[in-house]
C-alpha atoms as a PDB file:
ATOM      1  CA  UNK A   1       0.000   0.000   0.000  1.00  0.00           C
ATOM      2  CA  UNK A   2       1.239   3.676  -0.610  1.00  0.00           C
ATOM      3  CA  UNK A   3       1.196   6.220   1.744  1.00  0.00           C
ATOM      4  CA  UNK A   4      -1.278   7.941  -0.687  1.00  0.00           C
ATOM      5  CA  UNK A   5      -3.804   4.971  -0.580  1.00  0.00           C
ATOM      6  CA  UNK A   6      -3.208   4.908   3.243  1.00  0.00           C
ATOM      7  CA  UNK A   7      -3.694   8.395   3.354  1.00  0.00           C
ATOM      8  CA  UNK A   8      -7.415   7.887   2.127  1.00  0.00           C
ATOM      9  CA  UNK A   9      -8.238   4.994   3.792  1.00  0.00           C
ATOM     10  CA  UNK A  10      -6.822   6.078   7.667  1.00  0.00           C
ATOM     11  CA  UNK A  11      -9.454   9.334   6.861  1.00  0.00           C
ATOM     12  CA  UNK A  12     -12.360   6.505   6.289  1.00  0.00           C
ATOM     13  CA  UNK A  13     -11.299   4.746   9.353  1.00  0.00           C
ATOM     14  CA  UNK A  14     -10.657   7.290  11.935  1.00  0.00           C
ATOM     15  CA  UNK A  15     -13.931   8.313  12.415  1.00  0.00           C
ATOM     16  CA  UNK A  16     -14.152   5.474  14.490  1.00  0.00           C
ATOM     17  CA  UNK A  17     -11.459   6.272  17.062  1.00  0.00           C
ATOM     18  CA  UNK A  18     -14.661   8.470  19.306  1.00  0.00           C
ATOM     19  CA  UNK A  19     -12.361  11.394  17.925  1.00  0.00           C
ATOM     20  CA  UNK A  20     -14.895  12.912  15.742  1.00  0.00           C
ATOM     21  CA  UNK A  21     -14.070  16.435  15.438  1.00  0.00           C
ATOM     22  CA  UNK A  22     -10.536  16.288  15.973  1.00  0.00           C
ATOM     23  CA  UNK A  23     -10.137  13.610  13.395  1.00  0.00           C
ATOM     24  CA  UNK A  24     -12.458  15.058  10.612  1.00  0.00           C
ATOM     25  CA  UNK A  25     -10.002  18.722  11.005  1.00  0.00           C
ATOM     26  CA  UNK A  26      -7.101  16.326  10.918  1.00  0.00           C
ATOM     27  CA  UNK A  27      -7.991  14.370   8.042  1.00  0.00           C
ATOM     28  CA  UNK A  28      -9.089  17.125   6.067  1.00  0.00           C
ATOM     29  CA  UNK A  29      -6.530  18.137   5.022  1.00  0.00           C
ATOM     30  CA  UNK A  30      -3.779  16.231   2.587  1.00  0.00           C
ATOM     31  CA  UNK A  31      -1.211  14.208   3.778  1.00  0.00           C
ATOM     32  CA  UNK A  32      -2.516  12.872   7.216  1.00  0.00           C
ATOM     33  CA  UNK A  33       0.086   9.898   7.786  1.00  0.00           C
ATOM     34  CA  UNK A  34       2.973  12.506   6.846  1.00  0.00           C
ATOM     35  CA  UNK A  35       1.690  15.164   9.542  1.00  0.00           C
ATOM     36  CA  UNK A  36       0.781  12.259  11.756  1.00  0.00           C
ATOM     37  CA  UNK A  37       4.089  11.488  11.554  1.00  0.00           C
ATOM     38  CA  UNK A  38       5.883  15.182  11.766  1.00  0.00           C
ATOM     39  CA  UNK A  39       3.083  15.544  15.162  1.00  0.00           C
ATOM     40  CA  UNK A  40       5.198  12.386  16.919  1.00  0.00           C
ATOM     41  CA  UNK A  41       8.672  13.876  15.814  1.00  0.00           C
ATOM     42  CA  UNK A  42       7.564  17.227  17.251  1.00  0.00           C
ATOM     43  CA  UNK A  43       6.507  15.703  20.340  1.00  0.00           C
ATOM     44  CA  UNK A  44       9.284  13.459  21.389  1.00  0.00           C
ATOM     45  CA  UNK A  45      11.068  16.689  20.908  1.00  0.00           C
ATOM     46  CA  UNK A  46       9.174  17.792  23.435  1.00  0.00           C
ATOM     47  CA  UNK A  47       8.079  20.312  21.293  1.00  0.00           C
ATOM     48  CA  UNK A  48       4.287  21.129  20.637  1.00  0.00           C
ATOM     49  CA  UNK A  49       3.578  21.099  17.151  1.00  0.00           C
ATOM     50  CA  UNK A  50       0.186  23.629  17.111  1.00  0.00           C
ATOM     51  CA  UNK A  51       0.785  24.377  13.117  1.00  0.00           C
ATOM     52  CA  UNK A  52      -0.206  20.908  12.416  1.00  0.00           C
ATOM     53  CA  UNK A  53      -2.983  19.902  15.440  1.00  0.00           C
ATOM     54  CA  UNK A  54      -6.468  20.571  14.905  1.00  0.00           C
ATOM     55  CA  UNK A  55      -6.485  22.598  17.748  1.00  0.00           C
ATOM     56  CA  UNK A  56      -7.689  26.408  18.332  1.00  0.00           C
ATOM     57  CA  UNK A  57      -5.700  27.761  21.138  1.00  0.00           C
ATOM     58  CA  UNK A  58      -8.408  28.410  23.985  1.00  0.00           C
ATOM     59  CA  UNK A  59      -9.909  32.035  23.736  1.00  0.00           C
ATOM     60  CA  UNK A  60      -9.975  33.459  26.959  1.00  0.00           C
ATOM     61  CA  UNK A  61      -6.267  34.532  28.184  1.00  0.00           C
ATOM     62  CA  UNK A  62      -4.880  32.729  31.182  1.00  0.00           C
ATOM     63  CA  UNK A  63      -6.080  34.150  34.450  1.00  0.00           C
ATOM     64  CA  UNK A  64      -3.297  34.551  37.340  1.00  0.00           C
ATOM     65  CA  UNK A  65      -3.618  35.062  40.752  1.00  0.00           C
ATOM     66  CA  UNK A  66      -1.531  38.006  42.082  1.00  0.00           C
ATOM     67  CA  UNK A  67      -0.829  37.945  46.052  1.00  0.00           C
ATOM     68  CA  UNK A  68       0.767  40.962  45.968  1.00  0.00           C
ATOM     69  CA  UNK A  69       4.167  39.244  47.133  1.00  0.00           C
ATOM     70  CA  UNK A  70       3.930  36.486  43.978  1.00  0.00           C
ATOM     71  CA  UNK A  71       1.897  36.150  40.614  1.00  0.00           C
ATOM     72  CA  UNK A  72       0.724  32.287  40.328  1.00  0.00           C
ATOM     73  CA  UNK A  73      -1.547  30.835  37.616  1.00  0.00           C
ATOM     74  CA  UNK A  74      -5.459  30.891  38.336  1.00  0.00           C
ATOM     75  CA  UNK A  75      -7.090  27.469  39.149  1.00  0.00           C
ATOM     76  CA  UNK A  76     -10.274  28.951  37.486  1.00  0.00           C
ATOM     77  CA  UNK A  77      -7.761  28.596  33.860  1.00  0.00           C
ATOM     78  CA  UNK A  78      -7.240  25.418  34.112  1.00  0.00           C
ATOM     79  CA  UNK A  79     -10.920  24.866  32.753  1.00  0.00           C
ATOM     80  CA  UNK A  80      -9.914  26.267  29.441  1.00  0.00           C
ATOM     81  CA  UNK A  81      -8.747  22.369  28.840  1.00  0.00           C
ATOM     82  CA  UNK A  82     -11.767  20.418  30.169  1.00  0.00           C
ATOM     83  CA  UNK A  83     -13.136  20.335  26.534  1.00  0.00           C
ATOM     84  CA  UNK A  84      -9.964  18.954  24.722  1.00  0.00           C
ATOM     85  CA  UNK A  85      -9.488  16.537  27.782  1.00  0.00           C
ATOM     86  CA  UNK A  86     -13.309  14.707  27.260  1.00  0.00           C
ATOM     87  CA  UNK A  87     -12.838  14.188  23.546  1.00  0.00           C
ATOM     88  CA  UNK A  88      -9.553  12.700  24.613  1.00  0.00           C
ATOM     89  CA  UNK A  89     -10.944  10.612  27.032  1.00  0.00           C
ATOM     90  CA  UNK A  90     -13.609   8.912  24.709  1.00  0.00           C
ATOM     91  CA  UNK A  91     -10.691   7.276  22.355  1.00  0.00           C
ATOM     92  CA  UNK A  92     -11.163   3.752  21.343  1.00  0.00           C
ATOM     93  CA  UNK A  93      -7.787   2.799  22.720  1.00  0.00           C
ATOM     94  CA  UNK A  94      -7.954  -0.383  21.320  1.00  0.00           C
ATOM     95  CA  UNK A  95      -9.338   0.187  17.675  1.00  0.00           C
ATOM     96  CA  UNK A  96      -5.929   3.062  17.588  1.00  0.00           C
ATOM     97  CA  UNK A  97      -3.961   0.590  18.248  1.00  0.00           C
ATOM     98  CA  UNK A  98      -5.424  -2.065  15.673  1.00  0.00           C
ATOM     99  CA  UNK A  99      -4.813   1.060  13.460  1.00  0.00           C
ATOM    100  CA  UNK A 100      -1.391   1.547  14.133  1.00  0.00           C
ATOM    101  CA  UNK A 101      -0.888  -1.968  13.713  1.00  0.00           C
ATOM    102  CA  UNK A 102      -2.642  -2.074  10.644  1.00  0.00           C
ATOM    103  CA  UNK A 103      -0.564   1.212   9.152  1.00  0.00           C
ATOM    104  CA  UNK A 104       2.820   0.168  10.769  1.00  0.00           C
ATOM    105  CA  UNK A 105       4.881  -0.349   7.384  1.00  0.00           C
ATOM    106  CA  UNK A 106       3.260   2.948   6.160  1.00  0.00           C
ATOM    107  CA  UNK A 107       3.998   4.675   9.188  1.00  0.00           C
ATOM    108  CA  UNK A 108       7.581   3.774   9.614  1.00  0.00           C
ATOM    109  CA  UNK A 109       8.427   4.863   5.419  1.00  0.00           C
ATOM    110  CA  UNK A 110       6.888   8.193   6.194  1.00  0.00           C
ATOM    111  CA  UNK A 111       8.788   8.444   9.671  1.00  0.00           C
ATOM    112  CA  UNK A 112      11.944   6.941   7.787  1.00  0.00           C
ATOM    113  CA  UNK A 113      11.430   9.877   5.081  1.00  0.00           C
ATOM    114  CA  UNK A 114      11.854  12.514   7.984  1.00  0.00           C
ATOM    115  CA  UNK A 115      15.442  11.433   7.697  1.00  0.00           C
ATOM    116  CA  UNK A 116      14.962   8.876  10.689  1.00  0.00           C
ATOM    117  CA  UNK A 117      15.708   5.674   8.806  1.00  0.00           C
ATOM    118  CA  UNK A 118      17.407   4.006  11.543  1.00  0.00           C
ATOM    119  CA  UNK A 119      14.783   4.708  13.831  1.00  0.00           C
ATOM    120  CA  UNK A 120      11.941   3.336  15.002  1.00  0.00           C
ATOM    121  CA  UNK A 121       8.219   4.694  14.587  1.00  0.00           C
ATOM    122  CA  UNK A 122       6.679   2.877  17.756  1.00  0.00           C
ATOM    123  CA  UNK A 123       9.828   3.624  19.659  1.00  0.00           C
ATOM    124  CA  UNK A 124       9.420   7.430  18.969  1.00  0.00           C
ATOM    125  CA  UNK A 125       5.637   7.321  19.854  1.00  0.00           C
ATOM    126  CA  UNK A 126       6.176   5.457  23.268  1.00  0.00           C
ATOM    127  CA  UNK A 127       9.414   8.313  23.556  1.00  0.00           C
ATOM    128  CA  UNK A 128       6.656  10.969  24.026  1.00  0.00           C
ATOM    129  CA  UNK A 129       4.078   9.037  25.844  1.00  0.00           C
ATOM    130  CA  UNK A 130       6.315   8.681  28.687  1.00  0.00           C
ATOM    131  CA  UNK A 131       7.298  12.428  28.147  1.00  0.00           C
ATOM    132  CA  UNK A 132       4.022  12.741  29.030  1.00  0.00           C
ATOM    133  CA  UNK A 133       4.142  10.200  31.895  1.00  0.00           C
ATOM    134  CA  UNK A 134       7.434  11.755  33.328  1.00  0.00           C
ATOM    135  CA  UNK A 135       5.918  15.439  33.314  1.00  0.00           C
ATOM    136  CA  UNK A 136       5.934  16.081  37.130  1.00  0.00           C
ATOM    137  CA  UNK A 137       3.069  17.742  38.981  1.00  0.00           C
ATOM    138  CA  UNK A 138       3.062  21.241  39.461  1.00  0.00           C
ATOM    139  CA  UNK A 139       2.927  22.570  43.274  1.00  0.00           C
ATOM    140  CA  UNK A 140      -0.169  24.946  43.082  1.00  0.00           C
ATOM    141  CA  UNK A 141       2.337  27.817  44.596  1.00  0.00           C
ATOM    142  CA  UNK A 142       4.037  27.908  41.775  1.00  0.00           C
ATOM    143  CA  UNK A 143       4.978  31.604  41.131  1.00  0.00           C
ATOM    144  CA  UNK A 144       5.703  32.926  37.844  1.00  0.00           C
ATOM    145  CA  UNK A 145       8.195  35.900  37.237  1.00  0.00           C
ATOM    146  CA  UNK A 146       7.584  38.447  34.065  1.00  0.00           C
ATOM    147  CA  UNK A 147      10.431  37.862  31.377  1.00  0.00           C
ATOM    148  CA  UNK A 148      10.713  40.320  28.388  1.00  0.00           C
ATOM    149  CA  UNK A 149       7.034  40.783  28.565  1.00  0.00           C
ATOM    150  CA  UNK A 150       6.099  36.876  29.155  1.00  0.00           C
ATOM    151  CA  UNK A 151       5.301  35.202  32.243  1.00  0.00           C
ATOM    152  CA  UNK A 152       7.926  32.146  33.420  1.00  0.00           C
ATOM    153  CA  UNK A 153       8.353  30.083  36.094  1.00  0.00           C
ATOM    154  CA  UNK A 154      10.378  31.676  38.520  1.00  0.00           C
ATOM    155  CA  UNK A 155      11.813  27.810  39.568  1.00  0.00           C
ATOM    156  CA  UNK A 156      14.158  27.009  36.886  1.00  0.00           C
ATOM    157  CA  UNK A 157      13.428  23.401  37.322  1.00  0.00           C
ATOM    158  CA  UNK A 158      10.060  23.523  35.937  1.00  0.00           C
ATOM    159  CA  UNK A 159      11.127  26.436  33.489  1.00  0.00           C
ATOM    160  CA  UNK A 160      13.731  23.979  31.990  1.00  0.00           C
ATOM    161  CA  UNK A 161      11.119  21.352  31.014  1.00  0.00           C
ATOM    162  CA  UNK A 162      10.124  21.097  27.507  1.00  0.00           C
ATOM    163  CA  UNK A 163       7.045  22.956  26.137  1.00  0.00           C
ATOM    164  CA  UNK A 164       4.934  19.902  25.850  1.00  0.00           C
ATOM    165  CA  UNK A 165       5.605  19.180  30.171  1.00  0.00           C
ATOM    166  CA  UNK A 166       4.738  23.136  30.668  1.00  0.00           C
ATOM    167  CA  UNK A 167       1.572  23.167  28.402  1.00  0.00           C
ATOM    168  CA  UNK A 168       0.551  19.828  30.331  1.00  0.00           C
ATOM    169  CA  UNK A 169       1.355  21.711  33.773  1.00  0.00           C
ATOM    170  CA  UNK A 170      -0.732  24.906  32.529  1.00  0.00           C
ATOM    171  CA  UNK A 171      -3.757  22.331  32.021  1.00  0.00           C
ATOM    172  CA  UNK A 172      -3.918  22.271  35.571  1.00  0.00           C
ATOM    173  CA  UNK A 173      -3.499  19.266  38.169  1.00  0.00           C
ATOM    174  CA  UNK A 174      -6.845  17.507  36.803  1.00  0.00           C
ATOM    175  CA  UNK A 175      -6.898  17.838  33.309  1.00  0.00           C
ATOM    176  CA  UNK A 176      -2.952  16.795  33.420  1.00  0.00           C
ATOM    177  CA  UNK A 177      -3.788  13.363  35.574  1.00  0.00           C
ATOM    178  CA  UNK A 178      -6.132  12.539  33.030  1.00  0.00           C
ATOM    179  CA  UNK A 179      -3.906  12.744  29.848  1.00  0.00           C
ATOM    180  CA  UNK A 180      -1.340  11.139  32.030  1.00  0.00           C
ATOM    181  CA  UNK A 181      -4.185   8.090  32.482  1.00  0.00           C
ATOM    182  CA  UNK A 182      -4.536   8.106  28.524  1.00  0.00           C
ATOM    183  CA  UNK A 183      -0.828   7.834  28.056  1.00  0.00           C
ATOM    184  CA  UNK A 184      -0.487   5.133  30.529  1.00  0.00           C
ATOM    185  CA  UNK A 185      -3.044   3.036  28.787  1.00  0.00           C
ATOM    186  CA  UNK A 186      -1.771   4.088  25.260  1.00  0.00           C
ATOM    187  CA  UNK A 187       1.833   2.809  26.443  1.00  0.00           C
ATOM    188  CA  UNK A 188       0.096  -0.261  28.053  1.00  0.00           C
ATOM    189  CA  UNK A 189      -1.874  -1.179  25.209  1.00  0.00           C
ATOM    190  CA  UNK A 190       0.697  -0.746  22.300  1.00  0.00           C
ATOM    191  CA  UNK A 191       3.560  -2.716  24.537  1.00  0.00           C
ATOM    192  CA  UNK A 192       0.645  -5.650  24.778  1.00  0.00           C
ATOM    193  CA  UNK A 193       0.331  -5.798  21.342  1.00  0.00           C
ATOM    194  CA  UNK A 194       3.798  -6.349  20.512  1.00  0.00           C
END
């Protein structure tokens, strides 16, 4: 199969994953294995890749708390994820993984055209699940500290992390347990079918 005949086949199939809406955006446009695949290089970066997600940065600015003495982010912002977090939670876990399965060979020629011939598709996908797993909570005191007009952690420590670990800390304690859960069962499920 070519990636072309994947292409149009993964957009008749993924309606199934429970993903709707996300899936439809990402399908709709050309090349969907290709920016699947540039999405999983991005994010075992650590990177976030929001030119090629389906994803509308939320609306309302980020709220923060100011004490007076220290400027901390607003547990009322962390709702600005609930949203994105249910559709997340309704994927069919296992049908994904029959997919990847089923799209494996595909997958790895597009990941091996990236220039990453000697690496390993599945590998790179578990790389930024546990990314995700090994994002550490944030302490709800954390304060932030203005930088060249924007606002950073003032502990280096959790300003070092990569931008996919801060985005999941801005998501709030909640919202990042629970894409933490998916990862763990995505990791689970795709080591089982090995």
């Amino acid at each position: 199969m070519t990636v072309q005949e994947a292409n149009q086949q993964l957009a008749d199939q993924l309606g199934t994953l429970n993903l709707s809406v996300l899936a439809t955006q990402f399908t709709n446009k050309p090349n969907t294995i290709e920016r699947a695949m540039a999405v999983v290089d991005s994010m075992r970066r650590g990177e976030i890749p929001y030119k090629l997600l389906p994803l509308a940065p939320p609306k309302q600015t980020f709220p923060f708390l100011d004490s007076g003495t220290a400027v901390t982010l607003d547990p009322a912002g962390f709702t600005r994820f609930d949203g994105l977090l249910t559709m997340l939670a309704e994927l069919n876990i296992p049908l994904a993984i029959e997919l990847f399965r089923d799209y494996q060979p595909v997958l790895q020629a597009s990941w091996s055209a990236l220039g990453y011939a000697n690496n390993d598709v599945e590998q790179s996908l578990l790389n930024v699940l546990e990314l995700i797993l090994l994002t550490p909570e944030l302490p709800t005191d954390a304060r932030l500290i203005k930088d060249e007009g924007n606002w950073i952690y003032e502990d280096e420590t959790l300003e070092a992390l990569p931008a996919l670990q801060k985005q999941l800390l801005r998501m709030g304690p909640n919202n990042a347990e629970q894409l933490r859960s998916l990862a763990r069962d995505l990791r689970g499920a795709l080591l089982d079918s090995q």
